[in-house]
C-alpha atoms as a PDB file:
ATOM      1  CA  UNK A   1       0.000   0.000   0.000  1.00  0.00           C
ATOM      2  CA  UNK A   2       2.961   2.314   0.983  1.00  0.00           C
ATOM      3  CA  UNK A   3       4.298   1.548  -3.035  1.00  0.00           C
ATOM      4  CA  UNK A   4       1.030   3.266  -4.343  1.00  0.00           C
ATOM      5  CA  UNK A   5       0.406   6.050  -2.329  1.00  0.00           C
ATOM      6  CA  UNK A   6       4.339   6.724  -2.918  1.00  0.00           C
ATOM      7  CA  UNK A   7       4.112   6.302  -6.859  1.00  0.00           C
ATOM      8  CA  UNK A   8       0.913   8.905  -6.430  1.00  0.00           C
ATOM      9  CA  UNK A   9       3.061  11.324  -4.903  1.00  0.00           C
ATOM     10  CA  UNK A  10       5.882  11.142  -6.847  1.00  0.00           C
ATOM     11  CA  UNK A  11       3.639  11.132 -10.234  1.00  0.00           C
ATOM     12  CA  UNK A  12       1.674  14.480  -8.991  1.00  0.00           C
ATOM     13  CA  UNK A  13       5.222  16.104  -8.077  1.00  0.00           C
ATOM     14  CA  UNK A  14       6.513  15.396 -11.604  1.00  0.00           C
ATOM     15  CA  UNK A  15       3.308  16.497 -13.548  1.00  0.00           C
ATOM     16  CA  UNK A  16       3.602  20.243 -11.440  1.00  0.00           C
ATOM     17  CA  UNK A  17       6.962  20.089 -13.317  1.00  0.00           C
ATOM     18  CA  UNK A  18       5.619  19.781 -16.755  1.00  0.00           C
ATOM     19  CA  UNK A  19       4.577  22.801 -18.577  1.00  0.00           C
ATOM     20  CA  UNK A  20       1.391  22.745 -20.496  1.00  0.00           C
ATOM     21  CA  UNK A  21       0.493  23.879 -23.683  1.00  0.00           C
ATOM     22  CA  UNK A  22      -1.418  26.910 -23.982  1.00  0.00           C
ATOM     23  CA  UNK A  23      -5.032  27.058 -25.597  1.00  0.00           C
ATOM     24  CA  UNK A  24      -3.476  28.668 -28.993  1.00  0.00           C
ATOM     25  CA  UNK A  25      -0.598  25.960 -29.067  1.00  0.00           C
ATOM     26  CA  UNK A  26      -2.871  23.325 -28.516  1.00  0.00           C
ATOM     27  CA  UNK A  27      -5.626  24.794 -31.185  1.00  0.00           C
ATOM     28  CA  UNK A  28      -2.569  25.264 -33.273  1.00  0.00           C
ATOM     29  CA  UNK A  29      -1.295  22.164 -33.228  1.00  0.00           C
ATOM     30  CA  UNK A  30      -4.826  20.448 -33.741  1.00  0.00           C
ATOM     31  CA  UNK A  31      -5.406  22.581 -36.723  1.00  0.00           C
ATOM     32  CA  UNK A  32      -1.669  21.312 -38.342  1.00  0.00           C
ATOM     33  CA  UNK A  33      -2.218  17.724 -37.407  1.00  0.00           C
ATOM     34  CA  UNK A  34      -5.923  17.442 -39.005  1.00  0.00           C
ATOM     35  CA  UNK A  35      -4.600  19.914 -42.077  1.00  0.00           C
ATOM     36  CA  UNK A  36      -1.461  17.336 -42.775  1.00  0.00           C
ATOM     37  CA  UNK A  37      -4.020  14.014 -42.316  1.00  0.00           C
ATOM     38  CA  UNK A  38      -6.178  15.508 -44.915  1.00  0.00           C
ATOM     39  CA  UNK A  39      -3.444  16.262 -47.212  1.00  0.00           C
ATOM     40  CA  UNK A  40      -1.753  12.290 -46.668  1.00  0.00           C
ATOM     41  CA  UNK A  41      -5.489  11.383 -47.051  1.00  0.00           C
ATOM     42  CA  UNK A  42      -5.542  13.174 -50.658  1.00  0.00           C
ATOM     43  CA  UNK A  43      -2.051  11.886 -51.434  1.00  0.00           C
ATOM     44  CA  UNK A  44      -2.970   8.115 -51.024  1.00  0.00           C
ATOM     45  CA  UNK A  45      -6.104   8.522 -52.649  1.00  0.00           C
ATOM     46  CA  UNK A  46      -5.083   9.946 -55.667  1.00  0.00           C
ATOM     47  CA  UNK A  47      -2.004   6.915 -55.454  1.00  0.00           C
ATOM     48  CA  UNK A  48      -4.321   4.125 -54.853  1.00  0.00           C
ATOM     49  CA  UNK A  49      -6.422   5.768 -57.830  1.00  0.00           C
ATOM     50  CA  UNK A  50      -3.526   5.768 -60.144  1.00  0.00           C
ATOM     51  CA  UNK A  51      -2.039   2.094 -59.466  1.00  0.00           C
ATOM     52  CA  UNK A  52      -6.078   0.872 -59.996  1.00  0.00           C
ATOM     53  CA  UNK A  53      -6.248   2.560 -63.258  1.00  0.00           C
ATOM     54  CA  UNK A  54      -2.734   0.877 -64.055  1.00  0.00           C
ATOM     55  CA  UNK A  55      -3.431  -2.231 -62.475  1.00  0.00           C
ATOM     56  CA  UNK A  56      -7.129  -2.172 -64.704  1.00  0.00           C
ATOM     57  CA  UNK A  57      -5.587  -1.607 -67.885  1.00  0.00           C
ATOM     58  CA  UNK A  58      -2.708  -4.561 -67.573  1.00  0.00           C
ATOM     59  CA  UNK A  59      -5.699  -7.139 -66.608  1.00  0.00           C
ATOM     60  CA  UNK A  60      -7.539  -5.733 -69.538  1.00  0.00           C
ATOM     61  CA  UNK A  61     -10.724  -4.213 -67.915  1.00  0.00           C
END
């Protein structure tokens, strides 16, 4: 019992010691994370949509 409540002390102690994004940063960093998965998104789309065409046209559909 004295191993938890010590690992709950010493895990509050070092999360006071981490510094926290602020609301812009975090909004910020949201807003470049869901901009570059759209953009990967697009990318393998428009590669899967190529290699089908290619891939149609060597079986002969």
């Amino acid at each position: 019992m004295n191993a938890a409540i010590q690992f709950v002390k010493e895990s509050y102690y070092e999360l006071k010691k981490s510094s926290w994004l602020t609301r812009k940063e975090a909004i910020d960093s949201t807003r470049a994370t869901l901009i570059l998965v759209a953009l990967l998104s697009l990318f393998i789309a428009g590669i899967d949509f190529v290699l089908s065409i290619l891939m149609g046209s060597i079986m002969g559909h």
